[in-house]
C-alpha atoms as a PDB file:
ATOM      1  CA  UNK A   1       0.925 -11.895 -24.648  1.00  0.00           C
ATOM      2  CA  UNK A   2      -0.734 -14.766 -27.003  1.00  0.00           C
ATOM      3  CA  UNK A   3      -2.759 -17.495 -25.924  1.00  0.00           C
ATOM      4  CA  UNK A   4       0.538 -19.803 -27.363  1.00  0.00           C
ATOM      5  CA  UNK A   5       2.646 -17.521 -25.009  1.00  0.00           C
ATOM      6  CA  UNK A   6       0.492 -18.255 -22.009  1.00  0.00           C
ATOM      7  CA  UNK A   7       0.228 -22.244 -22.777  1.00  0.00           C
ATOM      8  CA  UNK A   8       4.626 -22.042 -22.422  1.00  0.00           C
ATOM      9  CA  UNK A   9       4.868 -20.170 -20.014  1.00  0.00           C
ATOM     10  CA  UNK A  10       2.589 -22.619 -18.080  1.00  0.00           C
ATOM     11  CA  UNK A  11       4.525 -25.188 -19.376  1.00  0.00           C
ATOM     12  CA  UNK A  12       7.971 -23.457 -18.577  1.00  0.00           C
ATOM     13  CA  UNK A  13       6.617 -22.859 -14.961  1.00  0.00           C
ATOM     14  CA  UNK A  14       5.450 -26.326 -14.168  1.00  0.00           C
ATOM     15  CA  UNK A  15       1.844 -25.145 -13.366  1.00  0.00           C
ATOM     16  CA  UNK A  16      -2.233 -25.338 -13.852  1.00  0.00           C
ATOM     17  CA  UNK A  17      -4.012 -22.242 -14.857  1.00  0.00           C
ATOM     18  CA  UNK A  18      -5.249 -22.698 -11.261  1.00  0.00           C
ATOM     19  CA  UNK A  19      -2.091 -22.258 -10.280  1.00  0.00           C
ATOM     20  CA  UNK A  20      -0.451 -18.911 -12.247  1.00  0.00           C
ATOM     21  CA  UNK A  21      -3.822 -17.771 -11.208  1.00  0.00           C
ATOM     22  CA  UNK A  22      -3.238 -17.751  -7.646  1.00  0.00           C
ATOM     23  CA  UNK A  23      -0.092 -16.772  -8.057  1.00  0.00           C
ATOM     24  CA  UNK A  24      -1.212 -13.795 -10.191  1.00  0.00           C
ATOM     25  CA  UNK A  25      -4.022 -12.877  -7.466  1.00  0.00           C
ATOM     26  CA  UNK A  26      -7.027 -13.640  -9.985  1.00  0.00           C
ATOM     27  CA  UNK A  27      -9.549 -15.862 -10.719  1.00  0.00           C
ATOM     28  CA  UNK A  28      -8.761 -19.197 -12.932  1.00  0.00           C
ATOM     29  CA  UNK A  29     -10.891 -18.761 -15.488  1.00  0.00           C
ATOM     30  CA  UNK A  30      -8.920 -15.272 -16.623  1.00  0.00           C
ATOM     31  CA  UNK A  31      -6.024 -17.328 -16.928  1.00  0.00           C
ATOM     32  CA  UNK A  32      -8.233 -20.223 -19.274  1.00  0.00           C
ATOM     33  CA  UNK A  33     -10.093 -17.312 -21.192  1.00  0.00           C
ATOM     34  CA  UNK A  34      -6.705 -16.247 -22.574  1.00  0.00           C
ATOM     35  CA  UNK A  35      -5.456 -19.306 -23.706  1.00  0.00           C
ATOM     36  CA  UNK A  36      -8.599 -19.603 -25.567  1.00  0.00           C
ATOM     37  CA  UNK A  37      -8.410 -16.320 -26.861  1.00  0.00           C
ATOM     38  CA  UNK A  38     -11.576 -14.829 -25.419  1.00  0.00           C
ATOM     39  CA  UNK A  39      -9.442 -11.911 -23.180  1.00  0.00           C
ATOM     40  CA  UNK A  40      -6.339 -10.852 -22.774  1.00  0.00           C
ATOM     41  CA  UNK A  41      -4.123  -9.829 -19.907  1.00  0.00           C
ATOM     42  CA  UNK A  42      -3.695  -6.295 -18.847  1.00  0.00           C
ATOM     43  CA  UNK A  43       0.293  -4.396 -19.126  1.00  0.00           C
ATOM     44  CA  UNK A  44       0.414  -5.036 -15.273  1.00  0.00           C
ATOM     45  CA  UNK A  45      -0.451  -9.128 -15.480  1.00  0.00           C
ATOM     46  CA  UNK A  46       2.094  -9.264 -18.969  1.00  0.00           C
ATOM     47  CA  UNK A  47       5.007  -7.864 -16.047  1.00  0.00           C
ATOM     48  CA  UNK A  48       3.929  -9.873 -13.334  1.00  0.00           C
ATOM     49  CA  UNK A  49       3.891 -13.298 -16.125  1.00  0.00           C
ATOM     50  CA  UNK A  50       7.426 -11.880 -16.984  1.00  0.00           C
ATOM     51  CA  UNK A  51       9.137 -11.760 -13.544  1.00  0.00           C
ATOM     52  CA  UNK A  52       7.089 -15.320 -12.954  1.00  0.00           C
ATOM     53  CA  UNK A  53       9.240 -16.603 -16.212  1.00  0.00           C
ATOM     54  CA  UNK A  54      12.232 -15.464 -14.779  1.00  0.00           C
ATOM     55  CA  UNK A  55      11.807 -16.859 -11.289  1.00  0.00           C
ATOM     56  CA  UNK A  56      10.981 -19.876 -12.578  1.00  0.00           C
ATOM     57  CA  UNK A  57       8.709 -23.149 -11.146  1.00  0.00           C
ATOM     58  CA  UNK A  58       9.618 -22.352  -7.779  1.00  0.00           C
ATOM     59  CA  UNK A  59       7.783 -19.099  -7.646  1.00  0.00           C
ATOM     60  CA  UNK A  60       4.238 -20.174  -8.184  1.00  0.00           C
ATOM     61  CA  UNK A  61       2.303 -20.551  -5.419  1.00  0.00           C
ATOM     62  CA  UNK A  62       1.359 -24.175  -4.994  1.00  0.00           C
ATOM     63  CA  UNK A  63      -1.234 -24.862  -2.344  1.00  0.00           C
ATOM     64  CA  UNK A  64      -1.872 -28.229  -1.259  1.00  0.00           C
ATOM     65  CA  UNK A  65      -5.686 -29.250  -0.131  1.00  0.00           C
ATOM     66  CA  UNK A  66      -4.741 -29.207   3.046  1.00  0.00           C
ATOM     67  CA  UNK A  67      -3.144 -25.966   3.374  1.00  0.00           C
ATOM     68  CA  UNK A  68      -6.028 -23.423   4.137  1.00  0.00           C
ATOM     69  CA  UNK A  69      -6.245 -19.718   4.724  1.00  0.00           C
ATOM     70  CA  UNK A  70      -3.197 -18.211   6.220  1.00  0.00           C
ATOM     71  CA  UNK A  71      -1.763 -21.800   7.116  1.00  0.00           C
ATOM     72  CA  UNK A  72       0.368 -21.703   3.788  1.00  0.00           C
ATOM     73  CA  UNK A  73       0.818 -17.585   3.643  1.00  0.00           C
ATOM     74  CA  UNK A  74       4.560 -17.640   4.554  1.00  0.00           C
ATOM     75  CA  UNK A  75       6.025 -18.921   1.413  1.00  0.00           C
ATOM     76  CA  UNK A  76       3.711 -18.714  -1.036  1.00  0.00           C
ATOM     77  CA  UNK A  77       4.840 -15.150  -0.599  1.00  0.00           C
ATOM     78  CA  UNK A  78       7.539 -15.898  -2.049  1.00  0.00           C
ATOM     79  CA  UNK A  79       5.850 -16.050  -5.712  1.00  0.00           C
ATOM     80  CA  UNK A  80       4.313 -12.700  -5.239  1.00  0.00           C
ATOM     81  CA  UNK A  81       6.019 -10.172  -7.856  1.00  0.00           C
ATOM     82  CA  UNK A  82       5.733  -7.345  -5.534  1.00  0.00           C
ATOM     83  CA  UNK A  83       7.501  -8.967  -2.635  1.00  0.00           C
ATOM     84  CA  UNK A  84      10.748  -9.436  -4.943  1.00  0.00           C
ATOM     85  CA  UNK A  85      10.068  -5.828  -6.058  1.00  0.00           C
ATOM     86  CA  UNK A  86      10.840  -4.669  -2.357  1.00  0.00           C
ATOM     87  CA  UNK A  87      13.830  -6.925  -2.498  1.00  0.00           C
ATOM     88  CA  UNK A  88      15.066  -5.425  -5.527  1.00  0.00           C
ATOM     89  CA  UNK A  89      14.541  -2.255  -3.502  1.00  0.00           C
ATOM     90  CA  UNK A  90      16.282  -3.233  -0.359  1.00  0.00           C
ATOM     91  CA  UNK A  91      19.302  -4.170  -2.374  1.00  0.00           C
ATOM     92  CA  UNK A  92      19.558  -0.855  -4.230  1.00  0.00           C
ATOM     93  CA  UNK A  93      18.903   1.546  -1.220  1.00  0.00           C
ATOM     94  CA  UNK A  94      21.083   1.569   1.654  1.00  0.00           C
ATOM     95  CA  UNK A  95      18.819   3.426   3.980  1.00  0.00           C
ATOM     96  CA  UNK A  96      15.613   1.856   3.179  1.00  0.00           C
ATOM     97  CA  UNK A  97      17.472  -1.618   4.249  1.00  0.00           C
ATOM     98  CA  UNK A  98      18.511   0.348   7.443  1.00  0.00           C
ATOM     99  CA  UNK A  99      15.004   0.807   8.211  1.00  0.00           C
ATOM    100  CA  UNK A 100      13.278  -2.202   7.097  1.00  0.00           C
ATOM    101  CA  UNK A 101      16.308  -4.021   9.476  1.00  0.00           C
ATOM    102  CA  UNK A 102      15.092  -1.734  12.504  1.00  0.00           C
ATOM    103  CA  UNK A 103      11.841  -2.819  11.970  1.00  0.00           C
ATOM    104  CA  UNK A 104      12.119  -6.544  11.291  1.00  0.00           C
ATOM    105  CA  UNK A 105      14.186  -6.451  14.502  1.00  0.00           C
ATOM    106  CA  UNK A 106      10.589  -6.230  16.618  1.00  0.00           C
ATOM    107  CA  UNK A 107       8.972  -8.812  14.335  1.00  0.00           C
ATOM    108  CA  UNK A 108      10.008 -12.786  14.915  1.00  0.00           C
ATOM    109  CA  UNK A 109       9.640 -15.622  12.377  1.00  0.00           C
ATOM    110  CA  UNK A 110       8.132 -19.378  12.252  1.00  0.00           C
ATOM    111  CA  UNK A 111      11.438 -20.459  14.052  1.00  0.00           C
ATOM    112  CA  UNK A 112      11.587 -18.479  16.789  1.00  0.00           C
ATOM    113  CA  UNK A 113       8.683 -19.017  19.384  1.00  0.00           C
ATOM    114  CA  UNK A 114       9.519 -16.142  21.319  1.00  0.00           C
ATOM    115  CA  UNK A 115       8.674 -13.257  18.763  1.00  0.00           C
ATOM    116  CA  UNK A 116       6.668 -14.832  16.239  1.00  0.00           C
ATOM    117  CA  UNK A 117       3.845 -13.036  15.126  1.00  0.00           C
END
């Protein structure tokens, strides 16, 4: 992927290099050393910039200031590549759903104050 690449898909997604950075699970200045050239993402990071394109704005992880630590780690979840993997898996395989459903069934969820974890 070219620097030029990297600047649009920025732009596509809405986002600072901060931004795809944390969403990517490295450090900012990877992201600003290959739009200047200096590096260039591994095969893994070229995917994971991919399925980010093709989820669009709303799956970068966008952290206010006053979200800290695990305060905003429910959704921004939702821009990690490797969760939608498992979806994509869940959706293929019948009996891995049946057991991911059995277990979910002992874990609870922000709206419900009785199981949440």
């Amino acid at each position: 992927m070219s620097p030029s690449e990297i600047r649009e898909l920025r732009a596509t997604l809405k986002c600072t290099a901060r931004e795809l950075a944390a969403t990517l699970g490295i450090d900012h200045s990877e992201v600003t050393a290959w739009e200047q050239g200096g590096r260039f993402p591994t095969k893994k990071l070229v995917s994971d910039m991919v399925k980010l394109s093709l989820l669009g704005p709303e799956a970068i992880c966008r952290k206010s200031k006053r979200q800290t630590g695990n305060a905003a780690r429910g959704t921004s979840r939702l821009a990690d590549p490797a969760l939608w993997e498992i979806i994509i898996k869940l959706a293929e395989n019948p009996a891995f759903f049946d057991q991911v459903q059995k277990l979910s069934e002992s874990y609870g969820h922000s709206g419900d104050p009785d199981k949440s974890q």
